[in-house]
PDB file of N, CA and C in Angstrom:
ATOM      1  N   UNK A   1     174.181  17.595 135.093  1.00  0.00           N
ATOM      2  CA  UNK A   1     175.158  18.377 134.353  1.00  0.00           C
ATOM      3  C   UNK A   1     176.029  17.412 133.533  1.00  0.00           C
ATOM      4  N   UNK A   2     176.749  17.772 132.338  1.00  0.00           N
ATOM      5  CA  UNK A   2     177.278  17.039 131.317  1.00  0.00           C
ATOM      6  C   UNK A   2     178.431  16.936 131.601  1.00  0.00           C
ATOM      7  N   UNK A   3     179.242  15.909 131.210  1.00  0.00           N
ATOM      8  CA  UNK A   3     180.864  15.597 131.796  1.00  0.00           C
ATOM      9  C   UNK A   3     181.060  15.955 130.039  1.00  0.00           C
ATOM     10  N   UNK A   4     182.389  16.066 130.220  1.00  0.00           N
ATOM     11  CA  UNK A   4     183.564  16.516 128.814  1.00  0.00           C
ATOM     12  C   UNK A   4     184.588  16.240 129.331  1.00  0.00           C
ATOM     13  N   UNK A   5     185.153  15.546 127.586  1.00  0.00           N
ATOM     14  CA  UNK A   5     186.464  14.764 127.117  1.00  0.00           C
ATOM     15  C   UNK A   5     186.657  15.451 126.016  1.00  0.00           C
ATOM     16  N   UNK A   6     188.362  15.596 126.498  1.00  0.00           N
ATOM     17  CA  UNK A   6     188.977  16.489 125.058  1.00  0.00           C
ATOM     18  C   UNK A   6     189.875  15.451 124.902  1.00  0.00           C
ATOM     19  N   UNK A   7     190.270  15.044 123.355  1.00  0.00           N
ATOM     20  CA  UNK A   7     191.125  13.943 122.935  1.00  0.00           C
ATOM     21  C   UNK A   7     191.906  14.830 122.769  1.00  0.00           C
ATOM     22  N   UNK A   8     193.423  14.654 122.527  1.00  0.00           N
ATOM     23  CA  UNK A   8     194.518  14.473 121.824  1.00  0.00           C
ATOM     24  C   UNK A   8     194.509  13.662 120.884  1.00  0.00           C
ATOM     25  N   UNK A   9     194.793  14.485 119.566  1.00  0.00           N
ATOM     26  CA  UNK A   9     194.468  13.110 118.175  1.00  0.00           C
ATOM     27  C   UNK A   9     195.672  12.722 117.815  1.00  0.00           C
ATOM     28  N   UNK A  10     196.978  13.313 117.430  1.00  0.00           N
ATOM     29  CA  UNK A  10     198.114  12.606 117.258  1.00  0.00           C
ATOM     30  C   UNK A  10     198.977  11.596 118.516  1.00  0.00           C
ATOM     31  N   UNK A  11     198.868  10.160 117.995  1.00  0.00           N
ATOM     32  CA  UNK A  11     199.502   8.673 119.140  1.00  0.00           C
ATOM     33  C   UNK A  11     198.067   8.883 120.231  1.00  0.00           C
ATOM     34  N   UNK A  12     196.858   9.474 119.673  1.00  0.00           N
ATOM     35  CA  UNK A  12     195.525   9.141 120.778  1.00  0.00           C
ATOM     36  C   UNK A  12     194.523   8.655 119.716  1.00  0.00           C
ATOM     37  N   UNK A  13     194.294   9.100 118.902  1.00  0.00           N
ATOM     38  CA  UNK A  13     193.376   8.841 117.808  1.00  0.00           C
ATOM     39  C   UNK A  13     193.694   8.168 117.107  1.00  0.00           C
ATOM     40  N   UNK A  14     192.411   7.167 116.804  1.00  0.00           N
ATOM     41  CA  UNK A  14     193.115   6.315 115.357  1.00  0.00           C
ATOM     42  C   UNK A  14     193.614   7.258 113.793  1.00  0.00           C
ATOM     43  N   UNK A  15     192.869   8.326 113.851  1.00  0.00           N
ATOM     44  CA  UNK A  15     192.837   9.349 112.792  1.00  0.00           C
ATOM     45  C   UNK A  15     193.839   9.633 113.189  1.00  0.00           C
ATOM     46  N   UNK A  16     194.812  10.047 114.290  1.00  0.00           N
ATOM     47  CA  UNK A  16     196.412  10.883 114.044  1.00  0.00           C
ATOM     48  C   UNK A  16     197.392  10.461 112.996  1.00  0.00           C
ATOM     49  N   UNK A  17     198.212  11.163 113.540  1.00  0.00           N
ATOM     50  CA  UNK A  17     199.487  10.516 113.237  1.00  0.00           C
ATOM     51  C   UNK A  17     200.566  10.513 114.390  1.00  0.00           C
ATOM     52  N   UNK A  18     201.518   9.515 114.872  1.00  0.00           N
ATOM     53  CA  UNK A  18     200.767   8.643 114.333  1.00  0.00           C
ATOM     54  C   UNK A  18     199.258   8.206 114.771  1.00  0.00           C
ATOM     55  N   UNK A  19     198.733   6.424 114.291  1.00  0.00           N
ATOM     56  CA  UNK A  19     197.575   6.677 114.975  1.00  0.00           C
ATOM     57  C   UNK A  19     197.439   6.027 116.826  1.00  0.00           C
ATOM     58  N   UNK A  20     196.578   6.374 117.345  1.00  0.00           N
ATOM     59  CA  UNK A  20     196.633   5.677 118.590  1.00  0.00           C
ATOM     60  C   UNK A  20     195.377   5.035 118.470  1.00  0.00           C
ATOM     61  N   UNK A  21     194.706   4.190 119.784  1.00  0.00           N
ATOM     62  CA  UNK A  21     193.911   3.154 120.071  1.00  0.00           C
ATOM     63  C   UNK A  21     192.714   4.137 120.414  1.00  0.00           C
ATOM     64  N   UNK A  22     192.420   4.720 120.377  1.00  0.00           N
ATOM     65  CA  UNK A  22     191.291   5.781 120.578  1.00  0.00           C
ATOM     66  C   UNK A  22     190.264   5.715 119.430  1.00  0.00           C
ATOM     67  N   UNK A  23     189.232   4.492 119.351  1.00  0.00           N
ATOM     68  CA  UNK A  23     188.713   4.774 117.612  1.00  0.00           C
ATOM     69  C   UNK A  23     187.616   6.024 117.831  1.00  0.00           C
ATOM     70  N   UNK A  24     186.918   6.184 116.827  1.00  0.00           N
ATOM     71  CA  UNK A  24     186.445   7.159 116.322  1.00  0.00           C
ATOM     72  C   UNK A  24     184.836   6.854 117.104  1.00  0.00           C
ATOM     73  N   UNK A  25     184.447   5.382 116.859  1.00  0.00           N
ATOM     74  CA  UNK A  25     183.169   4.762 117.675  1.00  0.00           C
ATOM     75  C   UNK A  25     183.363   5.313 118.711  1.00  0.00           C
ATOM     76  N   UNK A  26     184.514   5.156 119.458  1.00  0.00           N
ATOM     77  CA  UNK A  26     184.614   5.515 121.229  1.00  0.00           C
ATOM     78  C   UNK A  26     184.274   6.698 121.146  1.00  0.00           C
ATOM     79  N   UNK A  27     184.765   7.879 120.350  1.00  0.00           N
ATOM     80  CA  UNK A  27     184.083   9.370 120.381  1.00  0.00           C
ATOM     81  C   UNK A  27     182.597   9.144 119.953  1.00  0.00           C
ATOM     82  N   UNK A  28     181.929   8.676 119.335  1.00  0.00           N
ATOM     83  CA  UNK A  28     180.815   8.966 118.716  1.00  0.00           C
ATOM     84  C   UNK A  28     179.824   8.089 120.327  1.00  0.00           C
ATOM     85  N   UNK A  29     180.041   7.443 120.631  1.00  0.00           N
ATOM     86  CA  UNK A  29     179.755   6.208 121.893  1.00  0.00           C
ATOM     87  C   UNK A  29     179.479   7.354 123.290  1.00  0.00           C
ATOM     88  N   UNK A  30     180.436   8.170 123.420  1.00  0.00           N
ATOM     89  CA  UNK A  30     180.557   9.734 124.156  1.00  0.00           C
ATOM     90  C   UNK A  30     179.446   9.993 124.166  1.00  0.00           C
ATOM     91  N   UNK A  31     179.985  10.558 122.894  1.00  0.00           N
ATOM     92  CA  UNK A  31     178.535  11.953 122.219  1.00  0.00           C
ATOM     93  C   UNK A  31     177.356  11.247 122.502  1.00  0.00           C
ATOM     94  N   UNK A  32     176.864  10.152 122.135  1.00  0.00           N
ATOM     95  CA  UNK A  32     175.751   9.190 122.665  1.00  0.00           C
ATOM     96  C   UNK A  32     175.287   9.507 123.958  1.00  0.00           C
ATOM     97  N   UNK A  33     175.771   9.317 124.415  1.00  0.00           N
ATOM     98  CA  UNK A  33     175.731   9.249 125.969  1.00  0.00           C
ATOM     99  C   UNK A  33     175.922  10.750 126.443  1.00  0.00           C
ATOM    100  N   UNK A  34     175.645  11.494 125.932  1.00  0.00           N
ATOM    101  CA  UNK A  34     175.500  13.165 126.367  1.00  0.00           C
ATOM    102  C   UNK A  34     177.073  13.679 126.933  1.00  0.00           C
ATOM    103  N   UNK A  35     178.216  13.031 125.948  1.00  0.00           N
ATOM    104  CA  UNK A  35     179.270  13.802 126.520  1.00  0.00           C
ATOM    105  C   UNK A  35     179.566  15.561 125.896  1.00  0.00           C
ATOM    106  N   UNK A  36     179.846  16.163 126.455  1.00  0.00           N
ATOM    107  CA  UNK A  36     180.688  17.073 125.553  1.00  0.00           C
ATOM    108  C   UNK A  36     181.709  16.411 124.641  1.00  0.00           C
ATOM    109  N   UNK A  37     182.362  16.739 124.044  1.00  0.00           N
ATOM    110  CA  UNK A  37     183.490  15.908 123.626  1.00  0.00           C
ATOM    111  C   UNK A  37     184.469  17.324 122.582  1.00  0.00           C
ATOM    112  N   UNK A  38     185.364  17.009 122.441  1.00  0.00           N
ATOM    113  CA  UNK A  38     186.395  18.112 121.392  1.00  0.00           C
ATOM    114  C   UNK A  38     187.650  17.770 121.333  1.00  0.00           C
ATOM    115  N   UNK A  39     188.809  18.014 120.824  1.00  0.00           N
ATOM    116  CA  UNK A  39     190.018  17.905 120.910  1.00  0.00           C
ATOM    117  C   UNK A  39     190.484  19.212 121.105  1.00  0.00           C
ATOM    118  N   UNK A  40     192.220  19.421 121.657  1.00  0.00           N
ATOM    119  CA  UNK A  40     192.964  19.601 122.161  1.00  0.00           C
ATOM    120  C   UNK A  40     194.168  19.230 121.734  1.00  0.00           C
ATOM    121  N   UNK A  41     194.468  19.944 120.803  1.00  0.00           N
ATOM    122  CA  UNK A  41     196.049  19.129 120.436  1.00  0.00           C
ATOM    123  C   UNK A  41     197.228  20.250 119.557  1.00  0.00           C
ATOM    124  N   UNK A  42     198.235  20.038 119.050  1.00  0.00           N
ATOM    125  CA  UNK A  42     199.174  20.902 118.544  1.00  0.00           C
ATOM    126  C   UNK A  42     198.930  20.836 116.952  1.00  0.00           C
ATOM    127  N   UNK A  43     198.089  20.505 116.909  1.00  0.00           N
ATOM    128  CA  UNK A  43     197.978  20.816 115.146  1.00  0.00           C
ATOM    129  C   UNK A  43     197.038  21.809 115.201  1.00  0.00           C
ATOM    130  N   UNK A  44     197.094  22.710 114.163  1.00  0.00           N
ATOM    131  CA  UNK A  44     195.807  24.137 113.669  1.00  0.00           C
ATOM    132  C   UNK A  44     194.825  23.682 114.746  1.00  0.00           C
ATOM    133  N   UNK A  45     193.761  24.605 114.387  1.00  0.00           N
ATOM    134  CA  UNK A  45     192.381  24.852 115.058  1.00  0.00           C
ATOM    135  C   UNK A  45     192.221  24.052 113.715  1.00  0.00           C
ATOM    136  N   UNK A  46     192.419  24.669 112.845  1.00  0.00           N
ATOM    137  CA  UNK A  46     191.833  24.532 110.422  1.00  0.00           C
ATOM    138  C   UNK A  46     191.846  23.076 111.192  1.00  0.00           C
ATOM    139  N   UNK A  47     193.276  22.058 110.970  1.00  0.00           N
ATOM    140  CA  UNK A  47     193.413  20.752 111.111  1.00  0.00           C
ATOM    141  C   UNK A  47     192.450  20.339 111.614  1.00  0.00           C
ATOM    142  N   UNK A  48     192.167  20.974 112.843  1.00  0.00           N
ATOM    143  CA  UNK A  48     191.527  19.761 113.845  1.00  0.00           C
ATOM    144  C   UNK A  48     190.026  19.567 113.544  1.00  0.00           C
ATOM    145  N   UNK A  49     189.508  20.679 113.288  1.00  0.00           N
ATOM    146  CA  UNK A  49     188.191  20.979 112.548  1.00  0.00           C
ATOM    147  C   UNK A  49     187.823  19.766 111.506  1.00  0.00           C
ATOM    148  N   UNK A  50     189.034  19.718 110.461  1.00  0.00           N
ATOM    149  CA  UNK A  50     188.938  19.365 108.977  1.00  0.00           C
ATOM    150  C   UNK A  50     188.817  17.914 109.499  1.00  0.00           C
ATOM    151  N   UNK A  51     189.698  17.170 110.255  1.00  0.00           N
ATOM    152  CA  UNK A  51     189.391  15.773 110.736  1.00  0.00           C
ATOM    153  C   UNK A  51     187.961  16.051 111.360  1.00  0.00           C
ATOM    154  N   UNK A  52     187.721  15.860 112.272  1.00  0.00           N
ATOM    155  CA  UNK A  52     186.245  15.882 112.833  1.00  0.00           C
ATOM    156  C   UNK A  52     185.518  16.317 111.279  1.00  0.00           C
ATOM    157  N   UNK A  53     185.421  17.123 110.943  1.00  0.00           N
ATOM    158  CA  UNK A  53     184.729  17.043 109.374  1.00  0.00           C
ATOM    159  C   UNK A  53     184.205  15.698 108.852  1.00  0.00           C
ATOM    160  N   UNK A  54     185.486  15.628 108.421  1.00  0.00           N
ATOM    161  CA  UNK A  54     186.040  14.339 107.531  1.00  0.00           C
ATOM    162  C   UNK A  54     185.667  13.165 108.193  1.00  0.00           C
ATOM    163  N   UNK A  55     185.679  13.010 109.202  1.00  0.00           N
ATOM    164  CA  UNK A  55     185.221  11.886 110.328  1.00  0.00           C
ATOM    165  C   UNK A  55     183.784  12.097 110.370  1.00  0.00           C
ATOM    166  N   UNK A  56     183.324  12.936 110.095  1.00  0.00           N
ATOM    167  CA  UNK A  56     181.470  12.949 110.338  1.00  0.00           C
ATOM    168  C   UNK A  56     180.906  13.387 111.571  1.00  0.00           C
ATOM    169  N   UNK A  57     181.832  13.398 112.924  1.00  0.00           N
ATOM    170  CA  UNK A  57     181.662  13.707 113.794  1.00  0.00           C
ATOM    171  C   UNK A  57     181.547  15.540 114.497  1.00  0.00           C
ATOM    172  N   UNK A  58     180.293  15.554 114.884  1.00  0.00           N
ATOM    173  CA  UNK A  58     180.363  17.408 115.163  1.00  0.00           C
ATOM    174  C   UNK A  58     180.870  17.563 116.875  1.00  0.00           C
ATOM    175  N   UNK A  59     182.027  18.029 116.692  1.00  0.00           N
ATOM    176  CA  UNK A  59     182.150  18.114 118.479  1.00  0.00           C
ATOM    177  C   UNK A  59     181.996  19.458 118.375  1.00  0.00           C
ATOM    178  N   UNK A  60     182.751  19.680 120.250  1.00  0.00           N
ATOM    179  CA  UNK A  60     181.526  21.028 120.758  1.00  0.00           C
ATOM    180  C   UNK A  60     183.152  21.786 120.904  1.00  0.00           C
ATOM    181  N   UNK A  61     184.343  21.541 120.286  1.00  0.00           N
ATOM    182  CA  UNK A  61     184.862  22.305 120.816  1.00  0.00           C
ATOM    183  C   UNK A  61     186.376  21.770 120.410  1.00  0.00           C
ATOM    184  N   UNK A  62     187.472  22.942 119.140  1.00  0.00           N
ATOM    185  CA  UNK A  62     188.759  22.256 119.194  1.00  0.00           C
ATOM    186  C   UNK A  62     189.500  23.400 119.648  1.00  0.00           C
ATOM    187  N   UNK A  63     190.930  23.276 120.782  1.00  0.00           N
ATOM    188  CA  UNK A  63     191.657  24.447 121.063  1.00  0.00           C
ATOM    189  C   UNK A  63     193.120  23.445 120.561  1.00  0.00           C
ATOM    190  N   UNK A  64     194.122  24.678 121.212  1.00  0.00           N
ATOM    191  CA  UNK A  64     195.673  24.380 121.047  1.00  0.00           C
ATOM    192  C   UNK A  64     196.011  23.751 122.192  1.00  0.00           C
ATOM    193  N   UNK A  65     196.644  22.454 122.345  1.00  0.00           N
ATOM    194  CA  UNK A  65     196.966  22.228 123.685  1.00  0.00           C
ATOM    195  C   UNK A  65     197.310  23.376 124.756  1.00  0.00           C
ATOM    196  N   UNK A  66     197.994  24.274 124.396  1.00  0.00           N
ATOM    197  CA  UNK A  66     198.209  24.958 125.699  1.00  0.00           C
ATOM    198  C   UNK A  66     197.225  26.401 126.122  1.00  0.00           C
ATOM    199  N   UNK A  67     196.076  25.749 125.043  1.00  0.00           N
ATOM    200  CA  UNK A  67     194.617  26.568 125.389  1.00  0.00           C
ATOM    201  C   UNK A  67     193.672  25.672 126.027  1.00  0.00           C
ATOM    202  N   UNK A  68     193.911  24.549 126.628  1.00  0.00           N
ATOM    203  CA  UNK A  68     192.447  23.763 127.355  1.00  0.00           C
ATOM    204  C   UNK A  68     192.339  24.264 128.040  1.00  0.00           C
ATOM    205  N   UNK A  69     192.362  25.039 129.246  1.00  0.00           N
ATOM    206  CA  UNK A  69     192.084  25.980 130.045  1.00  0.00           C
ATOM    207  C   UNK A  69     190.859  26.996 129.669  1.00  0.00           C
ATOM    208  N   UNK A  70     191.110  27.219 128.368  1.00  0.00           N
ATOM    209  CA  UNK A  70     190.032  27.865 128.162  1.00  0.00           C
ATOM    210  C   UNK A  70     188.397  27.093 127.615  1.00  0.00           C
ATOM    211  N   UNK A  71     188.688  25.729 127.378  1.00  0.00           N
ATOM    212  CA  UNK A  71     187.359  25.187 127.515  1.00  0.00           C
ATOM    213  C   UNK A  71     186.909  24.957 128.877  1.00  0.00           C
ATOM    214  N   UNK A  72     187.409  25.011 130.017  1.00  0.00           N
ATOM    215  CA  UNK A  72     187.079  24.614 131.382  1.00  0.00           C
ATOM    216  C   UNK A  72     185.787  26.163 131.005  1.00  0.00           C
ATOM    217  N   UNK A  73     186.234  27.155 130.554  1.00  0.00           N
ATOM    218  CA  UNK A  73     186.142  28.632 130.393  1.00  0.00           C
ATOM    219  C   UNK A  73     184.397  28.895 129.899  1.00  0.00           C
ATOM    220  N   UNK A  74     184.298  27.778 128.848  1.00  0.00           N
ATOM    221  CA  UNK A  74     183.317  27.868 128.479  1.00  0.00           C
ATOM    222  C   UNK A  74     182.356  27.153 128.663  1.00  0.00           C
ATOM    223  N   UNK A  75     182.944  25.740 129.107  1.00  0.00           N
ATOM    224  CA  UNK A  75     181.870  24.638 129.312  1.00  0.00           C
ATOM    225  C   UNK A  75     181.683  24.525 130.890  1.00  0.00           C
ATOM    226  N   UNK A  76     180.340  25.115 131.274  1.00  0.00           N
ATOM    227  CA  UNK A  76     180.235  24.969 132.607  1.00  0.00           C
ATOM    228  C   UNK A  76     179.675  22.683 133.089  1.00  0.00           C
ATOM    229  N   UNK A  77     181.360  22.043 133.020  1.00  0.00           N
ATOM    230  CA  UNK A  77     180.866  20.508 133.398  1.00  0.00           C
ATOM    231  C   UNK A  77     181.027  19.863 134.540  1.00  0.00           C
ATOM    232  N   UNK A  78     180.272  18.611 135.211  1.00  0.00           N
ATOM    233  CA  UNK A  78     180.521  17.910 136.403  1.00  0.00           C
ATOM    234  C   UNK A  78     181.730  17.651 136.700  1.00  0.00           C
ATOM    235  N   UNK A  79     182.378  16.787 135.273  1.00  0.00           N
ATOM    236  CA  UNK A  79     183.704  16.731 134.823  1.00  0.00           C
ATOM    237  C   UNK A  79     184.256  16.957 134.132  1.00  0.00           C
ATOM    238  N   UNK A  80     185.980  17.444 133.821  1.00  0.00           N
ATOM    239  CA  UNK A  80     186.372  17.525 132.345  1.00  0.00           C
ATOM    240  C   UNK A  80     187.573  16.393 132.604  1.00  0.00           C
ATOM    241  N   UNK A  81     188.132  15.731 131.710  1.00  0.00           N
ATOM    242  CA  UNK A  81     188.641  14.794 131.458  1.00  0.00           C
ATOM    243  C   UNK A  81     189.600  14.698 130.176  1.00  0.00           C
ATOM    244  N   UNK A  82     190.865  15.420 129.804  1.00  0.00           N
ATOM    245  CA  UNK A  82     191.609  14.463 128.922  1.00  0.00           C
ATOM    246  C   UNK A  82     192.201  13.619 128.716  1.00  0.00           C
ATOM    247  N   UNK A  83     192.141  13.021 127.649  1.00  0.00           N
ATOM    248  CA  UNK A  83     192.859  11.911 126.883  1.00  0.00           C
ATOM    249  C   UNK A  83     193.971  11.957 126.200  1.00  0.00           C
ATOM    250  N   UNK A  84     195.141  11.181 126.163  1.00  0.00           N
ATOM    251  CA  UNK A  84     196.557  12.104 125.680  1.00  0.00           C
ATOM    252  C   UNK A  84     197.509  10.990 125.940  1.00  0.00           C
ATOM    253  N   UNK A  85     198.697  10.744 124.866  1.00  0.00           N
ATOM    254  CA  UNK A  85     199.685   9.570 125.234  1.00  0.00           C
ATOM    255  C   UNK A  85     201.195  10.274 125.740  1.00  0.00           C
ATOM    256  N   UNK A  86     201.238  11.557 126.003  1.00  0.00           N
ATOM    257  CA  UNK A  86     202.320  12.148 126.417  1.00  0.00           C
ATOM    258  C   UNK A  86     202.606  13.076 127.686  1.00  0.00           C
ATOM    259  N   UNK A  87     203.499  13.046 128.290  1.00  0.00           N
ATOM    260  CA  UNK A  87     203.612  13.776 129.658  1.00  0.00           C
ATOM    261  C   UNK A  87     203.802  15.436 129.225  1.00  0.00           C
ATOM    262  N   UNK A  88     203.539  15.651 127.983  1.00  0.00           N
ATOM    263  CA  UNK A  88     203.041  17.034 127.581  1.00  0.00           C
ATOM    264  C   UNK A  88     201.373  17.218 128.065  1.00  0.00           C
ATOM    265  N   UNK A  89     201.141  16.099 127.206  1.00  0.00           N
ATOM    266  CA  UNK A  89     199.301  15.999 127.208  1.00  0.00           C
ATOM    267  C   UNK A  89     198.859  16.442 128.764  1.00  0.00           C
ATOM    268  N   UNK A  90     199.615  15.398 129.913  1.00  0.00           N
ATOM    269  CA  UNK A  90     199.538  15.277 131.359  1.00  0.00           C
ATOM    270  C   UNK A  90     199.537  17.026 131.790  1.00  0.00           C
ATOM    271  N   UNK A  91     200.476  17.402 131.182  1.00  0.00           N
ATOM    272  CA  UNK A  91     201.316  18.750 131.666  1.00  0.00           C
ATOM    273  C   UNK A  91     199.892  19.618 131.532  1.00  0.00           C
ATOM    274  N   UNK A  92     198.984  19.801 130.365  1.00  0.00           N
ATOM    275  CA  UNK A  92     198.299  20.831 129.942  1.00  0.00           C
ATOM    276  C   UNK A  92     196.743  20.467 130.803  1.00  0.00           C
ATOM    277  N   UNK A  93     196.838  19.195 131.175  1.00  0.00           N
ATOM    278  CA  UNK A  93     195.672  18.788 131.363  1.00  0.00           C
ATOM    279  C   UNK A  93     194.983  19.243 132.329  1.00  0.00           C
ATOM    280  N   UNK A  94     196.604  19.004 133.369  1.00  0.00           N
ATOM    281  CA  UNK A  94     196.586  19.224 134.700  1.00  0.00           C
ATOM    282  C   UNK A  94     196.563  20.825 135.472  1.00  0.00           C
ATOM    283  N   UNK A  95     197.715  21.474 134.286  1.00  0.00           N
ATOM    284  CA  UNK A  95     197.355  22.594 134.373  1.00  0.00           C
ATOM    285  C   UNK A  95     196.022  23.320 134.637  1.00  0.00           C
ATOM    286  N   UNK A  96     195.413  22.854 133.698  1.00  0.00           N
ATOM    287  CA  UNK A  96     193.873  23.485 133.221  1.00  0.00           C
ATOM    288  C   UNK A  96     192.768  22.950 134.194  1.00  0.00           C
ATOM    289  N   UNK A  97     193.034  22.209 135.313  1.00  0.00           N
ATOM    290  CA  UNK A  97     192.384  21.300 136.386  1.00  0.00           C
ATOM    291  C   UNK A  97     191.753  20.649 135.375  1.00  0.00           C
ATOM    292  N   UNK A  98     192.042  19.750 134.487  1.00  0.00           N
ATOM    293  CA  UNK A  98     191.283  18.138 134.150  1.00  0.00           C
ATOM    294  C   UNK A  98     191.999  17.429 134.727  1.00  0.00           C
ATOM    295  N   UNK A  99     191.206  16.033 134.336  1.00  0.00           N
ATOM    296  CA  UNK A  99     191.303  14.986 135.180  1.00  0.00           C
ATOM    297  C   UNK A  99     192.596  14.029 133.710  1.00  0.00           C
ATOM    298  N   UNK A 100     193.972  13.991 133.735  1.00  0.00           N
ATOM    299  CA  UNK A 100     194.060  13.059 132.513  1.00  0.00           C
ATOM    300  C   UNK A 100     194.165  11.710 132.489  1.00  0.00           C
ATOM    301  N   UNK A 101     193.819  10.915 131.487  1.00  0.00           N
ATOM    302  CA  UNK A 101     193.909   9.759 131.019  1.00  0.00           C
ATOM    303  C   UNK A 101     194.320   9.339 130.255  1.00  0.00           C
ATOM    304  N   UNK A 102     195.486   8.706 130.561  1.00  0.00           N
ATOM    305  CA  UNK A 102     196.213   7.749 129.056  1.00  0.00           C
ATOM    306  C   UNK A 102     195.848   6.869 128.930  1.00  0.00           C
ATOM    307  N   UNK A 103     196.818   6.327 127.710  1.00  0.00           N
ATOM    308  CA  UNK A 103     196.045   5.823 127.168  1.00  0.00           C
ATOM    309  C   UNK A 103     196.074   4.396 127.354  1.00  0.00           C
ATOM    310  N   UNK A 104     197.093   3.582 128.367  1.00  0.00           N
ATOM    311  CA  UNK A 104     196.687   2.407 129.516  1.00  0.00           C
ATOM    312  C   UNK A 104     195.531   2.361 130.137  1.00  0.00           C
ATOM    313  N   UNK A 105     194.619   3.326 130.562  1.00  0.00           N
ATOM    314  CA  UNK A 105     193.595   3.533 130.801  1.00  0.00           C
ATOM    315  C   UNK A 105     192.305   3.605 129.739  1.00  0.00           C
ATOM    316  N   UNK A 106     192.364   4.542 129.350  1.00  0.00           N
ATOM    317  CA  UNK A 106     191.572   4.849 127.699  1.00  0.00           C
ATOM    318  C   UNK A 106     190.426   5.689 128.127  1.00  0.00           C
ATOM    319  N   UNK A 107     189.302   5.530 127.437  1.00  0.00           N
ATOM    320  CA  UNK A 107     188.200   6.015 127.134  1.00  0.00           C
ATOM    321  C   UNK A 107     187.067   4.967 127.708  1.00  0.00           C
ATOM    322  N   UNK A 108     187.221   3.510 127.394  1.00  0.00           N
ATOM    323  CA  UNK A 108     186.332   2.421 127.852  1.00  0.00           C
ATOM    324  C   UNK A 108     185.940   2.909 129.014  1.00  0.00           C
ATOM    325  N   UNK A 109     186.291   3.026 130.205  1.00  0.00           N
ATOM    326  CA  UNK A 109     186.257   2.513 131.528  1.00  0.00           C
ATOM    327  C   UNK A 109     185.345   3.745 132.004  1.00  0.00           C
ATOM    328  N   UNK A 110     185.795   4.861 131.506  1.00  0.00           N
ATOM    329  CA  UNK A 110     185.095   6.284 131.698  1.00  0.00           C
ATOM    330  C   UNK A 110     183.511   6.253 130.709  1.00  0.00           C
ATOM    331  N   UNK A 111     183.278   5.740 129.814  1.00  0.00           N
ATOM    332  CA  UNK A 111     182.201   5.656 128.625  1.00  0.00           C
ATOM    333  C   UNK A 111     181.276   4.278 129.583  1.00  0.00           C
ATOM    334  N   UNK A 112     181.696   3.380 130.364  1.00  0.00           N
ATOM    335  CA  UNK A 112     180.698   2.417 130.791  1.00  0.00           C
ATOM    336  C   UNK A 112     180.880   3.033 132.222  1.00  0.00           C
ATOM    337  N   UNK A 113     181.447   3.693 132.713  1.00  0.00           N
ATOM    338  CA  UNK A 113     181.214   3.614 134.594  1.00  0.00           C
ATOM    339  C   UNK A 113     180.496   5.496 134.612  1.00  0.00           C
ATOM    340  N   UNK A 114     180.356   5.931 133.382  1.00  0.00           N
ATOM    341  CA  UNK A 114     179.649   7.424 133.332  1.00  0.00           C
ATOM    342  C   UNK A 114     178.724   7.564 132.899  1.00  0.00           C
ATOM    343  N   UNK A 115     177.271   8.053 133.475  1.00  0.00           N
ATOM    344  CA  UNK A 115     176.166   8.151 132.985  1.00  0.00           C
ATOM    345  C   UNK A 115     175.789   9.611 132.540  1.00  0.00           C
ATOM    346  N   UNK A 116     176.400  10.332 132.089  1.00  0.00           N
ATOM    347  CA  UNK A 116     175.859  11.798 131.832  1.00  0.00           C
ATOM    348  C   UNK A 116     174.777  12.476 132.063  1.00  0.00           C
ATOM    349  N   UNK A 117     173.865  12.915 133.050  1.00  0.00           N
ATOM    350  CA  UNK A 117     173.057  13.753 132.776  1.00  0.00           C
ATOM    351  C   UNK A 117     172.530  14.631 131.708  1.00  0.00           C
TER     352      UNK A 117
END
């Protein structure tokens, strides 16, 4: 079964604003490796779409932060996992039973110690 990571792109993404340490390789590095992957954040659904666009990257999935709950909803995964530099991010994550990760931690450690099915 497939694990999924929802970024937070504003202070997580190099694409936000501002930007954070999260590059765009590390999402695409995911997707490689059979992640789900999508964002999660307070800008539009339109916004979040139009970056991933613009970035080249097709994820499986953008909500409103205080809608991740509803990707648990749709994506039946081993794991779900966000990424996020704020104790908002923490707040929604946890809510929604993911697992979160800031960004002292990152994306690395989860992308080499996870083998996706």
């Amino acid at each position: 079964m497939a694990k999924l990571i929802s970024f937070d792109i504003d202070g997580t993404l190099e694409v936000g604003d501002p930007p954070g340490i999260i590059t765009l390789d590390m999402v695409r590095k995911a997707k490689e490796l059979g992640f789900w992957v999508g964002s999660c954040s307070d800008r539009t659904i339109s916004t979040q779409q139009r970056i991933w666009r613009d970035s080249g990257i097709s994820v499986d999935f953008t909500v409103l932060k205080h809608q991740l709950s509803t990707v648990k909803e749709q994506f039946e995964a081993e794991e779900y996992y966000h990424i996020g530099d704020t104790d908002l991010d923490r707040h929604y994550s946890e809510r929604a039973g993911f697992s979160f990760l800031s960004l002292d931690v990152g994306v690395t450690p989860l992308l080499d110690s996870h083998s996706p099915s």
